[in-house]
PDB file of N, CA and C in Angstrom:
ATOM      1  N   UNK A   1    -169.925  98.030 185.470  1.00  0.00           N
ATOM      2  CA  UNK A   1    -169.651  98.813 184.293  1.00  0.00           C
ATOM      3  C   UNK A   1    -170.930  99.552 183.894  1.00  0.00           C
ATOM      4  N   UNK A   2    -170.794 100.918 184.341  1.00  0.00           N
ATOM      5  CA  UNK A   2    -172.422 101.369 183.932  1.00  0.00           C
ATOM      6  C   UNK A   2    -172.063 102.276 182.753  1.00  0.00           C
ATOM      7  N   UNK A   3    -170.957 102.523 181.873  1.00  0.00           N
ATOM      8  CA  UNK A   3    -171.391 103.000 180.940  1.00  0.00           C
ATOM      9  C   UNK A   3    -170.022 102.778 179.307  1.00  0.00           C
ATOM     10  N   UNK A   4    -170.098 103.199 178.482  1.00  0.00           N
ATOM     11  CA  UNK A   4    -169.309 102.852 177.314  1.00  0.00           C
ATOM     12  C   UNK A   4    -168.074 103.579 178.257  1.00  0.00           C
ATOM     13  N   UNK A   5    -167.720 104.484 178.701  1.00  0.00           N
ATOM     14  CA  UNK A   5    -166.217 105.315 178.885  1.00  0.00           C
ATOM     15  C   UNK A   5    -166.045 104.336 180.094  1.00  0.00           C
ATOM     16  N   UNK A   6    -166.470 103.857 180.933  1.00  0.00           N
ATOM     17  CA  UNK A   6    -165.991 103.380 181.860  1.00  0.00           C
ATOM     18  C   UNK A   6    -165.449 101.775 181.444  1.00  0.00           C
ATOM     19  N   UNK A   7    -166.403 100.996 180.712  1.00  0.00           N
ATOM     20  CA  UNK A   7    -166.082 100.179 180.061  1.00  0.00           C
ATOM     21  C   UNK A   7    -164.184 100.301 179.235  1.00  0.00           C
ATOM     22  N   UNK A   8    -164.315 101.513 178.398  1.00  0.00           N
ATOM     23  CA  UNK A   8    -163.496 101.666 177.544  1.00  0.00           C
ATOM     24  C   UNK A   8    -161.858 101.607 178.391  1.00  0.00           C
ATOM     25  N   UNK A   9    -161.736 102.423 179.879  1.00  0.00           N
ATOM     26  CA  UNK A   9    -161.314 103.203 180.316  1.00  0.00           C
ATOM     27  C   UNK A   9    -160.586 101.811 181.303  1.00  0.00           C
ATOM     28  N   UNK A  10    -161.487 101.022 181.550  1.00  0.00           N
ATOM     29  CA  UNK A  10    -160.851  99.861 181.844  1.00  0.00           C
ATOM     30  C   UNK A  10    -159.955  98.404 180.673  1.00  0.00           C
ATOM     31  N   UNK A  11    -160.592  98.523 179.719  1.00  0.00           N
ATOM     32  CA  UNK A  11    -160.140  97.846 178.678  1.00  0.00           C
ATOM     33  C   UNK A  11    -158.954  98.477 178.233  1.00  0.00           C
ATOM     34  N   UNK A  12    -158.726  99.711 177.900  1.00  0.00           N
ATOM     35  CA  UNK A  12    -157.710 100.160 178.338  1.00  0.00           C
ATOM     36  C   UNK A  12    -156.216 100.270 179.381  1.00  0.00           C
ATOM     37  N   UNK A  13    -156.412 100.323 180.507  1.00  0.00           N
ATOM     38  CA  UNK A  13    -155.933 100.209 181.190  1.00  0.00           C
ATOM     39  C   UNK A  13    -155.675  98.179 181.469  1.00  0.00           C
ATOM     40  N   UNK A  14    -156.305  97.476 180.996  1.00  0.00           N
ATOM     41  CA  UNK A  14    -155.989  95.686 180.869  1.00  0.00           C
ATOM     42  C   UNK A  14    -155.203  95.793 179.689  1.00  0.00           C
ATOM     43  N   UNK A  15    -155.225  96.907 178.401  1.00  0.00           N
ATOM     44  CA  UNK A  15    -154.293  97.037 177.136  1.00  0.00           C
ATOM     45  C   UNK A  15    -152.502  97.260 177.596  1.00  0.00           C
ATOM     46  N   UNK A  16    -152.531  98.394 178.748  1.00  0.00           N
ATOM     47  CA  UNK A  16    -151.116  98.877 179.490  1.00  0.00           C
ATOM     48  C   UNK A  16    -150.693  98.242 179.815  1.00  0.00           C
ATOM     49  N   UNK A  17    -151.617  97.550 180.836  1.00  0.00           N
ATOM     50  CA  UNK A  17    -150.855  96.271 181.875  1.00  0.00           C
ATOM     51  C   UNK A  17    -150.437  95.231 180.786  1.00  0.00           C
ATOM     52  N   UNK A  18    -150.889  94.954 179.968  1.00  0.00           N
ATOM     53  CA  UNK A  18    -150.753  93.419 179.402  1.00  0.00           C
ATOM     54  C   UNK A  18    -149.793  93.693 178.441  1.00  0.00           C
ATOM     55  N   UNK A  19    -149.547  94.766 177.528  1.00  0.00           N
ATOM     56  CA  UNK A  19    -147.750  95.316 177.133  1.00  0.00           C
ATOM     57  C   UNK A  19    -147.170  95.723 178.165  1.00  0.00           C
ATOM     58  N   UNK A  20    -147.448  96.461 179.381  1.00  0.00           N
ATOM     59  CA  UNK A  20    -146.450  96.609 179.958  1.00  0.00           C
ATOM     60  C   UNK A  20    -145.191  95.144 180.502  1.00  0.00           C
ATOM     61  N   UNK A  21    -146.555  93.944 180.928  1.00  0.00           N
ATOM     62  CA  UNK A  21    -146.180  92.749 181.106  1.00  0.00           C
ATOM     63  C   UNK A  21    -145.341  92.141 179.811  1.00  0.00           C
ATOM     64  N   UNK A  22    -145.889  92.295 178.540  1.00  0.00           N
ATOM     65  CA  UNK A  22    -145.168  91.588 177.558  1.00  0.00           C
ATOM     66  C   UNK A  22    -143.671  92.418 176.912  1.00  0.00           C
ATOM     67  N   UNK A  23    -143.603  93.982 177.138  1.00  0.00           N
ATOM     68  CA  UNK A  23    -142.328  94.045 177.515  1.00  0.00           C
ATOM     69  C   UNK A  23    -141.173  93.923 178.698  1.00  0.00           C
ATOM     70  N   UNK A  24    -141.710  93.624 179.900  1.00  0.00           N
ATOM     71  CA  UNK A  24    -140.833  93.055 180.381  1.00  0.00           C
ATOM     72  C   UNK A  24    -140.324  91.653 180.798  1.00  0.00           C
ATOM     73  N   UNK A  25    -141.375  91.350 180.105  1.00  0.00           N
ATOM     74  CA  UNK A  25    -140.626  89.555 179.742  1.00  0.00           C
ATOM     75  C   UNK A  25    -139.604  89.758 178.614  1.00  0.00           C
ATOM     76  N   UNK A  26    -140.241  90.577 177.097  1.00  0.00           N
ATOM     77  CA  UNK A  26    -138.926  90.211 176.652  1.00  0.00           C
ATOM     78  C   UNK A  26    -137.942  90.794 176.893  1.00  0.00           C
ATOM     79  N   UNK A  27    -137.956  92.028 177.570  1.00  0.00           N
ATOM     80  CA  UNK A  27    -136.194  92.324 177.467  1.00  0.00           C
ATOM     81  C   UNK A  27    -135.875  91.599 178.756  1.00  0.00           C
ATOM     82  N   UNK A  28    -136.332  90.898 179.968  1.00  0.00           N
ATOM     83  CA  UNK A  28    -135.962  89.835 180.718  1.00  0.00           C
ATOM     84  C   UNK A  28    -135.261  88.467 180.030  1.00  0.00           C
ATOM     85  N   UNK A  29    -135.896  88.128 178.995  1.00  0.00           N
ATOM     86  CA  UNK A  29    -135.678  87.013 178.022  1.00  0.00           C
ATOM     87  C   UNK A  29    -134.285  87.514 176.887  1.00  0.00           C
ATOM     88  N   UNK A  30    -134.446  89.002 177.218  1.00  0.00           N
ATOM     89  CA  UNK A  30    -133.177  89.380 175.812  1.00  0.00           C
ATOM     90  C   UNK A  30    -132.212  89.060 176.791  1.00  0.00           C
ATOM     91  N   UNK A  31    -132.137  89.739 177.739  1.00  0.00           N
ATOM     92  CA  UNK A  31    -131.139  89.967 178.512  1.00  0.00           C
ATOM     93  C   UNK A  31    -130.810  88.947 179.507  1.00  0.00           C
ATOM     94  N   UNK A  32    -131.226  88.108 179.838  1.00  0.00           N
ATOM     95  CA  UNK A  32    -131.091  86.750 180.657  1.00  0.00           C
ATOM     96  C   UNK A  32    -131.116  85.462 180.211  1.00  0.00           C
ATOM     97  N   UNK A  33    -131.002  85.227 178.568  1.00  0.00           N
ATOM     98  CA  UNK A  33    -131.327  84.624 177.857  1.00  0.00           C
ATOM     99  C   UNK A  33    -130.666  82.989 178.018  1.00  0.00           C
ATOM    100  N   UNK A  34    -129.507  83.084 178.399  1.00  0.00           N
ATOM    101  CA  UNK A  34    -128.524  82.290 178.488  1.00  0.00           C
ATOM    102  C   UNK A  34    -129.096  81.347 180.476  1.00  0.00           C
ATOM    103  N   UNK A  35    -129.205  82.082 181.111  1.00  0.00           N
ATOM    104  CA  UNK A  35    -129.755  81.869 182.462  1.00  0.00           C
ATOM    105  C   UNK A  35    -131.307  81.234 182.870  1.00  0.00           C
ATOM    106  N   UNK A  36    -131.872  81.573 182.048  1.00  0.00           N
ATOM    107  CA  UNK A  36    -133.512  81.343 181.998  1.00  0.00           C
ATOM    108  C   UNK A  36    -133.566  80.205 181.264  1.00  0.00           C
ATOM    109  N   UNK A  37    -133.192  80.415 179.702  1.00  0.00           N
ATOM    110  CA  UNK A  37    -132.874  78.873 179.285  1.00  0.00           C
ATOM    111  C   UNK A  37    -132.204  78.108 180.082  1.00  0.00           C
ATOM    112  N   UNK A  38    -131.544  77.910 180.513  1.00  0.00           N
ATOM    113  CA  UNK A  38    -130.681  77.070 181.031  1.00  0.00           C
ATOM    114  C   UNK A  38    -131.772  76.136 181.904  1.00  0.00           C
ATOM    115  N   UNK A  39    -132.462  76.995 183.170  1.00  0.00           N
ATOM    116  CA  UNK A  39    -133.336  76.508 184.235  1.00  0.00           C
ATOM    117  C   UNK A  39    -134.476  75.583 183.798  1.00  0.00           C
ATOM    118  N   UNK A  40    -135.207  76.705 182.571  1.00  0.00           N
ATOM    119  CA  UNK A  40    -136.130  75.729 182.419  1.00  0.00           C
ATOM    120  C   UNK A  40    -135.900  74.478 181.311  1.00  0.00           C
ATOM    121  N   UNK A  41    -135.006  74.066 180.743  1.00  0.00           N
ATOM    122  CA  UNK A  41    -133.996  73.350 179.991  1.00  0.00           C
ATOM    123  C   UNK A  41    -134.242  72.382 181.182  1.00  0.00           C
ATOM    124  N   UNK A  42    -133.335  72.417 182.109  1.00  0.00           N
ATOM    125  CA  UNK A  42    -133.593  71.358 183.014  1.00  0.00           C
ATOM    126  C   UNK A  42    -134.608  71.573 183.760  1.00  0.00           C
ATOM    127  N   UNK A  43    -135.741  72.163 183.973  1.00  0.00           N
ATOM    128  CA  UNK A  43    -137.157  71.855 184.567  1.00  0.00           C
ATOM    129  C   UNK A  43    -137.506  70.946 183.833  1.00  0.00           C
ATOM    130  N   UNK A  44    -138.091  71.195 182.244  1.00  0.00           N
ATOM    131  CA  UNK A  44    -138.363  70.435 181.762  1.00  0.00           C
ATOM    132  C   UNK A  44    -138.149  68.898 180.481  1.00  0.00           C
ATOM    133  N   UNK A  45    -136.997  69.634 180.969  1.00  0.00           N
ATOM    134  CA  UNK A  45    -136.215  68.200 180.502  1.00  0.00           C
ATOM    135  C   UNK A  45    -136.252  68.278 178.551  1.00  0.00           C
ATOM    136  N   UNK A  46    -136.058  69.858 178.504  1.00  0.00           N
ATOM    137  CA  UNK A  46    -136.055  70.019 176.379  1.00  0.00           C
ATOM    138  C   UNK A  46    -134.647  70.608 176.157  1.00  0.00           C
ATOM    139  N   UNK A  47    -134.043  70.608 175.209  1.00  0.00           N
ATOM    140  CA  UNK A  47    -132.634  71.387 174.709  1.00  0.00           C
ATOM    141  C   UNK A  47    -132.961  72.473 174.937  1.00  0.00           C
ATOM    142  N   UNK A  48    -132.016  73.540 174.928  1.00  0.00           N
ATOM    143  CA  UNK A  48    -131.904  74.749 175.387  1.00  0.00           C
ATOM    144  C   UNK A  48    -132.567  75.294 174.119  1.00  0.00           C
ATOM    145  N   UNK A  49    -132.276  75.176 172.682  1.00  0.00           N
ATOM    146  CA  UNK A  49    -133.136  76.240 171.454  1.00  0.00           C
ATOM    147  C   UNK A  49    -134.197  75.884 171.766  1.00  0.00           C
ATOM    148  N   UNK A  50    -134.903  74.252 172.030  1.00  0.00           N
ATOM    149  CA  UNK A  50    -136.336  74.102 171.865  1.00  0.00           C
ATOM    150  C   UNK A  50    -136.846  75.226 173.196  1.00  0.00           C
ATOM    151  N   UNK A  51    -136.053  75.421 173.778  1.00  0.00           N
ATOM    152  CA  UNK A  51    -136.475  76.329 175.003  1.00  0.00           C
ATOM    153  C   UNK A  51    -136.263  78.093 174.530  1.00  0.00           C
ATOM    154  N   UNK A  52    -135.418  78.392 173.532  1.00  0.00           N
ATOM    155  CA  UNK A  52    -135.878  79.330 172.701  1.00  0.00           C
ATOM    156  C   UNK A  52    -136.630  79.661 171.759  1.00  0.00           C
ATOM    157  N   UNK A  53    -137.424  78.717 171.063  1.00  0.00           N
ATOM    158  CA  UNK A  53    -138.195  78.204 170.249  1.00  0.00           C
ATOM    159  C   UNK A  53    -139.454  78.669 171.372  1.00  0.00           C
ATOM    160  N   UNK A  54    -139.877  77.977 172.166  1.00  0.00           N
ATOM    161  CA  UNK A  54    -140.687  78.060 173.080  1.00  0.00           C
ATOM    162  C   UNK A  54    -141.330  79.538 173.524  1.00  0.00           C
ATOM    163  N   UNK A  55    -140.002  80.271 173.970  1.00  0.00           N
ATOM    164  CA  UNK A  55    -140.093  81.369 173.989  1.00  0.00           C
ATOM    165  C   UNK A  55    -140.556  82.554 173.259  1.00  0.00           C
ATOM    166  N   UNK A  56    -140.249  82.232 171.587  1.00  0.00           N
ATOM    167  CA  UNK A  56    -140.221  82.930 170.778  1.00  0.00           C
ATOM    168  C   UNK A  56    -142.217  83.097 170.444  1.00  0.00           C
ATOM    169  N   UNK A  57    -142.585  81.573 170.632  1.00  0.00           N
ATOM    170  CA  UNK A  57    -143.823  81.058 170.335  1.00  0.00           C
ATOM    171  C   UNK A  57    -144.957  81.959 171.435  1.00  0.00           C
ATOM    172  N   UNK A  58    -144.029  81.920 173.084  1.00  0.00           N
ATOM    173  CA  UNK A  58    -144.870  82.248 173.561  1.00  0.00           C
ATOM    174  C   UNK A  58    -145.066  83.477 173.871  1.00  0.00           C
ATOM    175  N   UNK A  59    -144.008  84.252 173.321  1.00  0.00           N
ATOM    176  CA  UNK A  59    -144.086  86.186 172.939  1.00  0.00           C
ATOM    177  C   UNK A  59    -145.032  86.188 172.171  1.00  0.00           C
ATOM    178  N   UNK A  60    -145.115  85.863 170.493  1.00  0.00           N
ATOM    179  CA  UNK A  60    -145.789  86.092 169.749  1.00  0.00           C
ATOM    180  C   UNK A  60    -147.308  85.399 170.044  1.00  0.00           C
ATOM    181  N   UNK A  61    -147.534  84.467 170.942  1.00  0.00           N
ATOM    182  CA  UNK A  61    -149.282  84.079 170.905  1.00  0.00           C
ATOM    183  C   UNK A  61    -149.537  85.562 171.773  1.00  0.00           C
ATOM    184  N   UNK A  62    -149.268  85.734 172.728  1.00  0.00           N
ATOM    185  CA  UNK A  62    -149.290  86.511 173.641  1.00  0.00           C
ATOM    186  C   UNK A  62    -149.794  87.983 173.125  1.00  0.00           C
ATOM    187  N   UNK A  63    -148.678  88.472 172.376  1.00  0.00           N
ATOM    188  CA  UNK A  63    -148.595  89.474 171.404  1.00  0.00           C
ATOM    189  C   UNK A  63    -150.316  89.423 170.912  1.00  0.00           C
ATOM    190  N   UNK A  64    -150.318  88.469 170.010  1.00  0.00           N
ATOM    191  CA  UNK A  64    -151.646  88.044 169.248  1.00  0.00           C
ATOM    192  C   UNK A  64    -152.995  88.369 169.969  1.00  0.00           C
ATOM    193  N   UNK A  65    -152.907  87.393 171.461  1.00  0.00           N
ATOM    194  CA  UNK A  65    -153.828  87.547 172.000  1.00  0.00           C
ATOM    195  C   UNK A  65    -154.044  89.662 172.959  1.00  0.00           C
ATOM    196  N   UNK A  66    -153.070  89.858 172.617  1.00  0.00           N
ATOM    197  CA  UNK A  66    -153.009  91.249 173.652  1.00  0.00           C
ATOM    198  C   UNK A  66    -154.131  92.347 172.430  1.00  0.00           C
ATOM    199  N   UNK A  67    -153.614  91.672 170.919  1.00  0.00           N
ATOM    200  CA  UNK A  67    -154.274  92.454 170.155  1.00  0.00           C
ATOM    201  C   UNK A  67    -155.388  92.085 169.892  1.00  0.00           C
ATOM    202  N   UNK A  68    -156.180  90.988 169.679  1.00  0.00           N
ATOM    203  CA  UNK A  68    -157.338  90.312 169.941  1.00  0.00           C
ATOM    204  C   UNK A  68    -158.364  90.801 170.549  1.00  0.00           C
ATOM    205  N   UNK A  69    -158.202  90.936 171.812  1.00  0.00           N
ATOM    206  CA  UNK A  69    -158.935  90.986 173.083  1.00  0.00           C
ATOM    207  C   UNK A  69    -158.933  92.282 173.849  1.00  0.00           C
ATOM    208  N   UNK A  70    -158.023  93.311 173.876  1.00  0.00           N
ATOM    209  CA  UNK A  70    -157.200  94.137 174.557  1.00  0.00           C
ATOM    210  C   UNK A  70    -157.588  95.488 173.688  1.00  0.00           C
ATOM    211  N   UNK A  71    -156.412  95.277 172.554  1.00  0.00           N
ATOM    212  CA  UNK A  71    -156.121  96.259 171.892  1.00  0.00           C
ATOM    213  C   UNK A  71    -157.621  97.027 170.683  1.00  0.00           C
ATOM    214  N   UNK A  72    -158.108  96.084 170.080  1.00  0.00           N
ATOM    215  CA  UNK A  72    -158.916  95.838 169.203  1.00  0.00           C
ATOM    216  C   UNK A  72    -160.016  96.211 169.637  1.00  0.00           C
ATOM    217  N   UNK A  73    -160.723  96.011 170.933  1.00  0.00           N
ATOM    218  CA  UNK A  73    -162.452  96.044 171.541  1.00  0.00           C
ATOM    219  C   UNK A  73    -161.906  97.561 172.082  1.00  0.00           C
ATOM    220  N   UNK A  74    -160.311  97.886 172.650  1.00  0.00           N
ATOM    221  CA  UNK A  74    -159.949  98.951 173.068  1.00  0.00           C
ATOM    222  C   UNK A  74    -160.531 100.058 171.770  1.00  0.00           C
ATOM    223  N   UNK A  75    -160.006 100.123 171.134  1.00  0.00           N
ATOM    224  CA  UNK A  75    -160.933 100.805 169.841  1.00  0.00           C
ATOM    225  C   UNK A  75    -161.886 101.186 169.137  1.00  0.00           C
ATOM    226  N   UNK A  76    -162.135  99.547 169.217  1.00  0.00           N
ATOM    227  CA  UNK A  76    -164.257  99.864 168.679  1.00  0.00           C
ATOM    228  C   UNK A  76    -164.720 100.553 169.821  1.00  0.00           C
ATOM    229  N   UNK A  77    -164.392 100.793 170.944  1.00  0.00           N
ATOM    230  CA  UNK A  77    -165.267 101.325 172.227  1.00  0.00           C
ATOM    231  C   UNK A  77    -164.961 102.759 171.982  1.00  0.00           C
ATOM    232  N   UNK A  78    -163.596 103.228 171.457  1.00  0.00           N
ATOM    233  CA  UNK A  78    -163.121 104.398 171.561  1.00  0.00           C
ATOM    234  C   UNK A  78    -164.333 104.835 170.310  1.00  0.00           C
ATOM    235  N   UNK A  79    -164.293 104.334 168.934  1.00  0.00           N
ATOM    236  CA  UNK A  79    -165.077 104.586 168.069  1.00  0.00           C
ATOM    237  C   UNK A  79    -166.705 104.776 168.300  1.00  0.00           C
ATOM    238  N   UNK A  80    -167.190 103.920 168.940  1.00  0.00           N
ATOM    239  CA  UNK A  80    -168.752 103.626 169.823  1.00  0.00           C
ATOM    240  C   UNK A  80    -168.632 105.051 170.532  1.00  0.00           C
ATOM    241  N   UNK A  81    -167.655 105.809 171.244  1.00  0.00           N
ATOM    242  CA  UNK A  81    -168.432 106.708 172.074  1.00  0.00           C
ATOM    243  C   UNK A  81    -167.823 108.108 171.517  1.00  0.00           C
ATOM    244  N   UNK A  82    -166.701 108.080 170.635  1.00  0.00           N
ATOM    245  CA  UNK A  82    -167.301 109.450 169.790  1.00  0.00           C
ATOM    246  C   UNK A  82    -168.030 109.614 168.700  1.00  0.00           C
TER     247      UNK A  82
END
């Protein structure tokens, strides 16, 4: 990383990928909802809501962390180099 735009330009591009990834889990999860629960229900041996519960938990850390780390340093960098 030899400079702020290149820095930025990649933090960026880890911002795309990592919503692009967290929307297609959930509309995988909207839309398969009934099927996916089901599997990991019996992988791991929890009721099917605690397995929507689960889900719900692990959109939103996700979410959290995308803005954290991702979205947020994506910015101050944008701010730092104009």
């Amino acid at each position: 990383m030899n400079s702020i735009e290149t820095l930025t330009e990649f933090i960026g591009w880890c911002t795309l990928i990592n919503i692009g990834f967290l929307l297609v889990t959930s509309i995988l999860i909207l839309l398969m909802r009934t099927a996916v629960s089901n599997i990991h229900s019996k992988m791991f041996g929890l009721d099917s809501k605690d397995v929507l519960k689960a889900y719900f938990h692990y959109l939103a850390n996700y979410k959290i962390a995308i803005i954290i780390f991702n979205l947020v340093p994506y910015f101050a960098l944008k701010l730092m180099g104009s």
